[in-house]
N, C-alpha and C. Protein backbone atom coordinates (compact mmCIF):
# COMPACT_ATOMS: atom_id res chain seq x y z
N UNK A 1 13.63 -7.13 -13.48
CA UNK A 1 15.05 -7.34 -13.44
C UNK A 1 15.57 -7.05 -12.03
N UNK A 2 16.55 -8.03 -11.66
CA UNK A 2 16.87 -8.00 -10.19
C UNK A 2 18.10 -6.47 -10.39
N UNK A 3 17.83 -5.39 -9.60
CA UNK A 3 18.59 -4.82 -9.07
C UNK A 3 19.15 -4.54 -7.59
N UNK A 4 20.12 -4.05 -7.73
CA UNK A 4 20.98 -3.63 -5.99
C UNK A 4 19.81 -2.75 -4.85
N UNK A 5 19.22 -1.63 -5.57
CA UNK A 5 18.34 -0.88 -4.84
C UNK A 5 16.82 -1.68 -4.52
N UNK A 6 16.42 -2.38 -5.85
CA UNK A 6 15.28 -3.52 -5.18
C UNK A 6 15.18 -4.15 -4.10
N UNK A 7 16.56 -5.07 -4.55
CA UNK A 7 16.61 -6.03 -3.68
C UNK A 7 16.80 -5.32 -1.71
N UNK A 8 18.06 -4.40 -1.93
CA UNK A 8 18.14 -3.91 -0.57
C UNK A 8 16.54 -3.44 -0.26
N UNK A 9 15.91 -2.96 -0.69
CA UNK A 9 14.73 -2.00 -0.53
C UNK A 9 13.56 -3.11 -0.52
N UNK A 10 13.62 -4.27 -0.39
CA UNK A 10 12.60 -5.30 -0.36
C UNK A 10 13.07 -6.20 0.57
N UNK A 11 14.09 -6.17 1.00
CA UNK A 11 15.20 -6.53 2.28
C UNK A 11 14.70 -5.47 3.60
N UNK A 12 14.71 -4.42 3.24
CA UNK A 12 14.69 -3.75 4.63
C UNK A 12 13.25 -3.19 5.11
N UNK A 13 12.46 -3.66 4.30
CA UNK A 13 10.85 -3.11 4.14
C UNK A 13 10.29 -4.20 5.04
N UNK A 14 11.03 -5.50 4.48
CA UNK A 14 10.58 -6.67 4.90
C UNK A 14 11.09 -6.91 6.45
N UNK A 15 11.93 -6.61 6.34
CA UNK A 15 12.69 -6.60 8.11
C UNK A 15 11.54 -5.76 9.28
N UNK A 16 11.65 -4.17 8.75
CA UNK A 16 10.44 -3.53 8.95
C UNK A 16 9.16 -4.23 9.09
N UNK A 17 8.52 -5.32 8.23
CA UNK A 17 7.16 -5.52 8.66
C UNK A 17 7.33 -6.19 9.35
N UNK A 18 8.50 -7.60 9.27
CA UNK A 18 8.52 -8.48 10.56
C UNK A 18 8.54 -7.99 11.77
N UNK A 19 9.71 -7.20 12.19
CA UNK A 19 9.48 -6.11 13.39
C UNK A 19 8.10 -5.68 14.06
N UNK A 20 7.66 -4.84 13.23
CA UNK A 20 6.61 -3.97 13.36
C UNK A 20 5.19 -5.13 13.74
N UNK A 21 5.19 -6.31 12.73
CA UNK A 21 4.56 -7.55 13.25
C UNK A 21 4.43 -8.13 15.02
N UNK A 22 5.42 -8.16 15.59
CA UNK A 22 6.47 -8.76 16.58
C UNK A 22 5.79 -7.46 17.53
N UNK A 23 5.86 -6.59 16.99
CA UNK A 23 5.48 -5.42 18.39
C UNK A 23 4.08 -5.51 18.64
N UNK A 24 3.04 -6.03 17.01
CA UNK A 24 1.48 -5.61 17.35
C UNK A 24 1.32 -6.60 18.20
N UNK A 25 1.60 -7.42 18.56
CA UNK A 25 1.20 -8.86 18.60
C UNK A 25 0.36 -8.35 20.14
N UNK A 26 1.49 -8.04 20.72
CA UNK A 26 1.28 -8.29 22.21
C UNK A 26 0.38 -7.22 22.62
N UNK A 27 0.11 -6.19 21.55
CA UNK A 27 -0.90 -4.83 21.80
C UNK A 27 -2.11 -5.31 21.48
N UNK A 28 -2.43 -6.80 21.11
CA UNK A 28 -3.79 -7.40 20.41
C UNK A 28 -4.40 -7.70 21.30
N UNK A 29 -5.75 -7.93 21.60
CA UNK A 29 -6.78 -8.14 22.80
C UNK A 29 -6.48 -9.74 23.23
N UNK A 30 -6.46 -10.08 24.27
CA UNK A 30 -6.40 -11.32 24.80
C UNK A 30 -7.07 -12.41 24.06
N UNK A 31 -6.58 -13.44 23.69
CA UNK A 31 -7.13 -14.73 22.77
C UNK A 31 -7.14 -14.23 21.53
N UNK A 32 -7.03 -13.08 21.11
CA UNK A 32 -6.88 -13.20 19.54
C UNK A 32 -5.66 -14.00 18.94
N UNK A 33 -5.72 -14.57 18.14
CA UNK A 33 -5.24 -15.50 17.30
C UNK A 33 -3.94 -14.62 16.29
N UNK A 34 -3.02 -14.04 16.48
CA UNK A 34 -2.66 -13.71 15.13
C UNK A 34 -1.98 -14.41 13.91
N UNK A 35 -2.36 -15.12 13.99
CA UNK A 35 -1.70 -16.58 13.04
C UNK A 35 -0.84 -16.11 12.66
N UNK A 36 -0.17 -15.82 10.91
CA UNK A 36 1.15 -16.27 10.37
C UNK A 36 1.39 -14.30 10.11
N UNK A 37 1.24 -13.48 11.23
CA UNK A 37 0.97 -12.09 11.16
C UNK A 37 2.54 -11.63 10.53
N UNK A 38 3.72 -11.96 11.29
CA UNK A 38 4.89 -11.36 10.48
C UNK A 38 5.21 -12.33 9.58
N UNK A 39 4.85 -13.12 9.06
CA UNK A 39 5.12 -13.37 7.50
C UNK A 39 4.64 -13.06 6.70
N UNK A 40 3.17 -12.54 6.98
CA UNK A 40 2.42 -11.58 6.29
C UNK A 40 2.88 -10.34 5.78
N UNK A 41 3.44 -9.69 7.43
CA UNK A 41 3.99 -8.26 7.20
C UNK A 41 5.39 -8.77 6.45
N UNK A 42 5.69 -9.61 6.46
CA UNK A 42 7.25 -9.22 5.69
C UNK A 42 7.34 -9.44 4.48
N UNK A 43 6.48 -10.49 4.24
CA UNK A 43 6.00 -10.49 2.57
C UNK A 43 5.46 -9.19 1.94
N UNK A 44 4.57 -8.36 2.72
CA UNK A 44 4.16 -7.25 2.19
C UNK A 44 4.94 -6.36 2.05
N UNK A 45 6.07 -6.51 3.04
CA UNK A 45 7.26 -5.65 2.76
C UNK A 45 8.32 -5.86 1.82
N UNK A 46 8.18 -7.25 1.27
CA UNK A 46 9.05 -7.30 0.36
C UNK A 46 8.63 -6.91 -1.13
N UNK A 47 7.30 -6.95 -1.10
CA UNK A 47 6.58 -6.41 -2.27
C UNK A 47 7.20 -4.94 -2.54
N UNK A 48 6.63 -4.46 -1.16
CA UNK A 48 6.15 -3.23 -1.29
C UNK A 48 7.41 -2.67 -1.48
N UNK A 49 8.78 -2.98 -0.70
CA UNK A 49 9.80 -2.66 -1.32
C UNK A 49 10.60 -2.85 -2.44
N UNK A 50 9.91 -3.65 -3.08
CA UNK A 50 10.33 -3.99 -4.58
C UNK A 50 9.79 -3.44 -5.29
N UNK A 51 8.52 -3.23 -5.74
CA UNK A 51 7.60 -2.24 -6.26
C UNK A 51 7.91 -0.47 -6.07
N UNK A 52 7.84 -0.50 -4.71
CA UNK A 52 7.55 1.16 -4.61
C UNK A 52 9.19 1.53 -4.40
N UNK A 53 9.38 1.04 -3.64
CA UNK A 53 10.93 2.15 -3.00
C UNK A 53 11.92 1.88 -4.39
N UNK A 54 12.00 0.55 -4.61
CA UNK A 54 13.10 0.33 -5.41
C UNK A 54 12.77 1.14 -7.05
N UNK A 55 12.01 1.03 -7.19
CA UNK A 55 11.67 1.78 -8.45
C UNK A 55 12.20 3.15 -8.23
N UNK A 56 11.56 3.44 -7.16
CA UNK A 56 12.20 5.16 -7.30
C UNK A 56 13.95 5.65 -6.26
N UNK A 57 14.08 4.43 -6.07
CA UNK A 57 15.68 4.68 -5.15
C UNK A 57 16.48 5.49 -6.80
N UNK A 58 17.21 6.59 -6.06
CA UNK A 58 18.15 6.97 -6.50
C UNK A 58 17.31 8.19 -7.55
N UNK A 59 15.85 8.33 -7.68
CA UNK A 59 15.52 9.39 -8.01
C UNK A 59 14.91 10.72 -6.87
N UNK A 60 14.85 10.18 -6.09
CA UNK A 60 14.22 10.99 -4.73
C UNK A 60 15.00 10.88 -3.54
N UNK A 61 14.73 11.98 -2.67
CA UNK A 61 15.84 11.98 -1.56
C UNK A 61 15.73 10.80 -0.61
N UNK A 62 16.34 10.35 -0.09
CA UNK A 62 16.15 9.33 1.16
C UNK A 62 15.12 9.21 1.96
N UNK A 63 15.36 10.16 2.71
CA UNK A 63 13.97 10.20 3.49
C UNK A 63 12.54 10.32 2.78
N UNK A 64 12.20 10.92 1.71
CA UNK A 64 11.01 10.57 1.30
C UNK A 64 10.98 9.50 0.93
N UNK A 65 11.89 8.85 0.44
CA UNK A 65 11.98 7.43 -0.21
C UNK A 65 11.66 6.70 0.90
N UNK A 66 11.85 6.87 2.11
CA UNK A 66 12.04 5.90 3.41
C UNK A 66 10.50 5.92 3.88
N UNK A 67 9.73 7.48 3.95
CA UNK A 67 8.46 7.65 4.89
C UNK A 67 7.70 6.90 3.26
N UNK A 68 7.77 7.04 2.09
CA UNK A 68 6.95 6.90 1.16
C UNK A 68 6.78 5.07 0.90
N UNK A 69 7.77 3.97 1.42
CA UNK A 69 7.82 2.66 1.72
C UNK A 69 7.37 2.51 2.79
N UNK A 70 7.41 3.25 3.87
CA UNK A 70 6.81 2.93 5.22
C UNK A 70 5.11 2.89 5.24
N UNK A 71 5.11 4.21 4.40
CA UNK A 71 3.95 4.47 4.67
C UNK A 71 2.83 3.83 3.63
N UNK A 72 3.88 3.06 1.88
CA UNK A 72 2.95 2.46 1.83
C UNK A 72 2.76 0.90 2.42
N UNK A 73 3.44 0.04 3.00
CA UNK A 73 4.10 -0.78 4.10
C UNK A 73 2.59 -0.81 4.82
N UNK A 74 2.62 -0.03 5.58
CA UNK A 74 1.51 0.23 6.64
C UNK A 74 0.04 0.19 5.83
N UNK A 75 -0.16 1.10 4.65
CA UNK A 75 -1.39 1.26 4.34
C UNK A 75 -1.82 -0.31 3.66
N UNK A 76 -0.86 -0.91 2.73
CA UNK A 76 -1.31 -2.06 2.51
C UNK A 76 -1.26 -3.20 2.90
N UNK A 77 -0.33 -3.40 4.34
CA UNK A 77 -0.62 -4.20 5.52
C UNK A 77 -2.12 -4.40 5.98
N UNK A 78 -2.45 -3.06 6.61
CA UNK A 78 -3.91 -3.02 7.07
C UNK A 78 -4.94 -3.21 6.21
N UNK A 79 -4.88 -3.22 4.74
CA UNK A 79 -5.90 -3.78 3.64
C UNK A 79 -5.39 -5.20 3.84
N UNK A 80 -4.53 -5.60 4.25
CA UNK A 80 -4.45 -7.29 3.63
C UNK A 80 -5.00 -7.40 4.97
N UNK A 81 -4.73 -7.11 6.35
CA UNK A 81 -5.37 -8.07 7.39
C UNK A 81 -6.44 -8.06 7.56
N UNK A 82 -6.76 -6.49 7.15
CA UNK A 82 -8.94 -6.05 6.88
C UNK A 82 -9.43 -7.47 6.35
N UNK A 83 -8.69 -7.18 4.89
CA UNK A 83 -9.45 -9.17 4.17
C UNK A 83 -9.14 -9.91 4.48
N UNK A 84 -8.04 -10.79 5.06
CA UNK A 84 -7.75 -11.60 5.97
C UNK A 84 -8.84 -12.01 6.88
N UNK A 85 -8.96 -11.29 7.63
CA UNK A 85 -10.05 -10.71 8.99
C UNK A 85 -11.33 -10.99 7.89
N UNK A 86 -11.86 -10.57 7.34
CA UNK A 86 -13.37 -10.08 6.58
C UNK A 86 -13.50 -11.86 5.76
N UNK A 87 -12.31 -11.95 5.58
CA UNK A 87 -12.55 -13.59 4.54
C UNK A 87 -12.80 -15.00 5.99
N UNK A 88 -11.95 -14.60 7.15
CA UNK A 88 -12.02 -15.46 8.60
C UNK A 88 -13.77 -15.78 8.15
N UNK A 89 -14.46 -14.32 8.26
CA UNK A 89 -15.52 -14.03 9.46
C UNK A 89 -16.54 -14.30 7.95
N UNK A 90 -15.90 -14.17 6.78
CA UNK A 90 -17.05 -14.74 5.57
C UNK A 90 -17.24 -16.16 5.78
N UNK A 91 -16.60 -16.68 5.82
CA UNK A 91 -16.12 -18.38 6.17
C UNK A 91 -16.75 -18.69 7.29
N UNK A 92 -17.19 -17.84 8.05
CA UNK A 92 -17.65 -18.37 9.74
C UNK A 92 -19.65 -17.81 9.22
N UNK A 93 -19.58 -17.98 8.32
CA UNK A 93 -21.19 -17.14 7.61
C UNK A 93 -21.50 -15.46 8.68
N UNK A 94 -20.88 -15.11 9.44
CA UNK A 94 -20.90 -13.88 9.82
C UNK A 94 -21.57 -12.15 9.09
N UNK A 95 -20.57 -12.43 7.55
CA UNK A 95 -21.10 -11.61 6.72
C UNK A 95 -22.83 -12.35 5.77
N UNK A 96 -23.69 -11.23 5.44
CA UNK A 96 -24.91 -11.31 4.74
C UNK A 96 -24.38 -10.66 3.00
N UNK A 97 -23.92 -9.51 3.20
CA UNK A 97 -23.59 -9.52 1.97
C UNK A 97 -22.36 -9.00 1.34
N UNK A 98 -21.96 -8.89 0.49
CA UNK A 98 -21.13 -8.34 0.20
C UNK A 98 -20.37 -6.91 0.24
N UNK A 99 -21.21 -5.88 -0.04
CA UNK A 99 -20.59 -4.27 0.67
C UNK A 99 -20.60 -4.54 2.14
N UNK A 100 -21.35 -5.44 2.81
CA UNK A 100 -21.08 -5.27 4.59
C UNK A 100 -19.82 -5.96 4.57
N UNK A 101 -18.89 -7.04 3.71
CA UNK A 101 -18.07 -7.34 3.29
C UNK A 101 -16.94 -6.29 3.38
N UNK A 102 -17.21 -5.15 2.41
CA UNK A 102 -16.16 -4.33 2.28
C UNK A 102 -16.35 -3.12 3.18
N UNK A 103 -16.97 -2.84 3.42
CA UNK A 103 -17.60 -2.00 5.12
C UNK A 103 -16.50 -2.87 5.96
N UNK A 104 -16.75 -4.00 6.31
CA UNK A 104 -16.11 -4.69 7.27
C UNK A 104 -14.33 -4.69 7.68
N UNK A 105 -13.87 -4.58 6.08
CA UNK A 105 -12.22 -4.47 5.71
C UNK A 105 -11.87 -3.71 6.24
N UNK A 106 -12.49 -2.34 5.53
CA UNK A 106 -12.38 -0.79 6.18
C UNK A 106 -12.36 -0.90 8.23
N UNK A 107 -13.29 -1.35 8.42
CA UNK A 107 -13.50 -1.28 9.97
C UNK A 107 -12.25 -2.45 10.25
N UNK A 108 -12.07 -3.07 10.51
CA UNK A 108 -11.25 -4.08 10.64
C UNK A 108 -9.71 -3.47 10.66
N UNK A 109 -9.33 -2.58 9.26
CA UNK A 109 -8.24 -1.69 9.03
C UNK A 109 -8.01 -0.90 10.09
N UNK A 110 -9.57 -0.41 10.34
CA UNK A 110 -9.18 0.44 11.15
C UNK A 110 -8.97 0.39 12.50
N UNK A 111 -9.56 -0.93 13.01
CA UNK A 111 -8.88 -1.37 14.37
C UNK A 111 -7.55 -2.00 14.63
N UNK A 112 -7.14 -2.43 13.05
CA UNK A 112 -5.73 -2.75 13.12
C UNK A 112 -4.45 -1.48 13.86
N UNK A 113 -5.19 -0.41 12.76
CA UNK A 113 -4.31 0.97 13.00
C UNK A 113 -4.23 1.33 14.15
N UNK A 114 -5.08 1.16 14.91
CA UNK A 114 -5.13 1.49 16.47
C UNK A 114 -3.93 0.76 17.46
N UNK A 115 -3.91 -0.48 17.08
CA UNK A 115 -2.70 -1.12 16.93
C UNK A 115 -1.14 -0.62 17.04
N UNK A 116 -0.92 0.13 16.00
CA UNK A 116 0.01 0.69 15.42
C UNK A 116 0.43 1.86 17.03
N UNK A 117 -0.44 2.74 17.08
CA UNK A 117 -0.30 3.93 17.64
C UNK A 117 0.63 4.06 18.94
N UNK A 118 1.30 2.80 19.51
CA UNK A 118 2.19 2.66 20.85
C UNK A 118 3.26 2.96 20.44
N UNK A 119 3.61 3.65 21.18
CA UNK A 119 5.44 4.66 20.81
C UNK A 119 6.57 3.49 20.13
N UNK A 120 6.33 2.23 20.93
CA UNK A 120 7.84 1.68 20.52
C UNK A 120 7.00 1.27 19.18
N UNK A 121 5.79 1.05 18.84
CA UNK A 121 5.81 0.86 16.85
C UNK A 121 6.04 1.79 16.52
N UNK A 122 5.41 3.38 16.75
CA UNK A 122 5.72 4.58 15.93
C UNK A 122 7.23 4.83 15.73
N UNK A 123 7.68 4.75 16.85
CA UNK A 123 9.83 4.92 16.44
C UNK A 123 10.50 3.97 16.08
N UNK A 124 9.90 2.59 15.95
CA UNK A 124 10.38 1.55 15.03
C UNK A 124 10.03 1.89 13.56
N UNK A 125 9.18 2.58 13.27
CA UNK A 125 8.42 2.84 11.80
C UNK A 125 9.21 4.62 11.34
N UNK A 126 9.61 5.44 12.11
CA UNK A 126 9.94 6.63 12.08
C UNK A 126 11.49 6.23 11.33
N UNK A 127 12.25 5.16 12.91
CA UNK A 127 13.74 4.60 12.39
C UNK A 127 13.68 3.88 11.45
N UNK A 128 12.97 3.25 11.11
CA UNK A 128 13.02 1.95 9.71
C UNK A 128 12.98 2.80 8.58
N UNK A 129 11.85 4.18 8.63
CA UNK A 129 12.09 4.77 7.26
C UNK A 129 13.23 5.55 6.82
N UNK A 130 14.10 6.10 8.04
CA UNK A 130 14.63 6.75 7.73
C UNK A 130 15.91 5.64 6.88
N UNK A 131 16.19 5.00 8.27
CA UNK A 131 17.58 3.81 7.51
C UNK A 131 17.22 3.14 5.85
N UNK A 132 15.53 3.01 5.86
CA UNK A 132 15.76 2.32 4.65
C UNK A 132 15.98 2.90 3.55
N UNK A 133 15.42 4.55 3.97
CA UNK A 133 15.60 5.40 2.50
C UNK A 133 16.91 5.37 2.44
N UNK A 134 17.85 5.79 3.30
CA UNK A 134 19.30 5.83 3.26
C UNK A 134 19.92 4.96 2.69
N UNK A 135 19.78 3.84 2.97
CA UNK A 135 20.25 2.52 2.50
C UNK A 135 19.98 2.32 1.07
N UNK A 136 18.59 2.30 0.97
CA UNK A 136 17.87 1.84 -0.83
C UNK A 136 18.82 3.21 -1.80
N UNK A 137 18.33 4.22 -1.08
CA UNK A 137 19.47 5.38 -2.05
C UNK A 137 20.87 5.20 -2.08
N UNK A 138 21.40 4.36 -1.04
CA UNK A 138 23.59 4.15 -1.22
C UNK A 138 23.10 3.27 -2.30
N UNK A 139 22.34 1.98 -1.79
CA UNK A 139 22.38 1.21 -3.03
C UNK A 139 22.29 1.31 -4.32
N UNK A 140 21.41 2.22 -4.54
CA UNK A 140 21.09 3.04 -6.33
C UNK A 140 22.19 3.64 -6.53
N UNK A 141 23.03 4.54 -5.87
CA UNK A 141 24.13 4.90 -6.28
C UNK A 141 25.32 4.40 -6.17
N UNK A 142 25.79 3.35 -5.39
CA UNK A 142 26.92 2.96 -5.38
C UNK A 142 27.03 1.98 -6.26
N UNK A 143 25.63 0.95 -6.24
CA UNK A 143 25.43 -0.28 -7.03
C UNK A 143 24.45 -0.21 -7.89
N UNK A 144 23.61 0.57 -8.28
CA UNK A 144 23.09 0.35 -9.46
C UNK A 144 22.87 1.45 -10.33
């Protein structure tokens, strides 16, 4: 069921990944490809803010509400581009079997994250959680 705190909270998650998209780009190694990277992230953010934040807006304080969307935002960003990445390089016959498959996600994740670690993403991700918890919580209380 569409509510006020969902919707804002799958609105501003999603803004957040596009952003946060937009900053990795240019931190990526020369010739990498990042194809359709912030529609990725903003789709994941609209999930993830529909699912996680909005469910719990208006039972938890703001700010946890804000770092607890960010942070799951981030963790299941870097699982989708791991497989993203791991399905490229299955397709290119690269992988032999399958756990080097999921070995690969993991590693892949984890060079994404490395990514992440340049100040203007960390205080784009610090400010996004805070405004969105703020926001998703007016919305639960004023409107839903």
């Amino acid at each position: 069921m569409i509510t006020s705190n969902k919707l804002i909270a799958a609105i501003s998650l999603a803004t957040i990944g596009g952003l946060v998209a937009e900053f990795v780009k240019p931190q990526m190694p020369e010739g990498s490809d990042p194809g359709h990277m912030t529609l990725v992230s903003a789709g994941i953010g609209l999930v993830v803010g529909w699912r996680v934040m909005g469910r719990r807006a208006g039972r938890s304080r703001p700010l946890e509400l804000g770092l607890l969307g960010v942070a799951s935002l981030v963790f299941w960003g870097l699982i989708m581009f791991g497989i993203i990445e791991m399905l490229r390089l299955a397709m290119r016959r690269r992988l032999d079997e399958p756990v080097e498959a999921m070995e690969r996600v993991v590693t892949i994740a984890m060079e994404y994250a490395l990514y992440l670690a340049h100040p203007s993403i960390l205080v784009t991700l610090a400010v996004g959680a805070v405004v969105s918890g703020y926001v998703t919580n007016y919305a639960a209380r004023n409107w839903g």
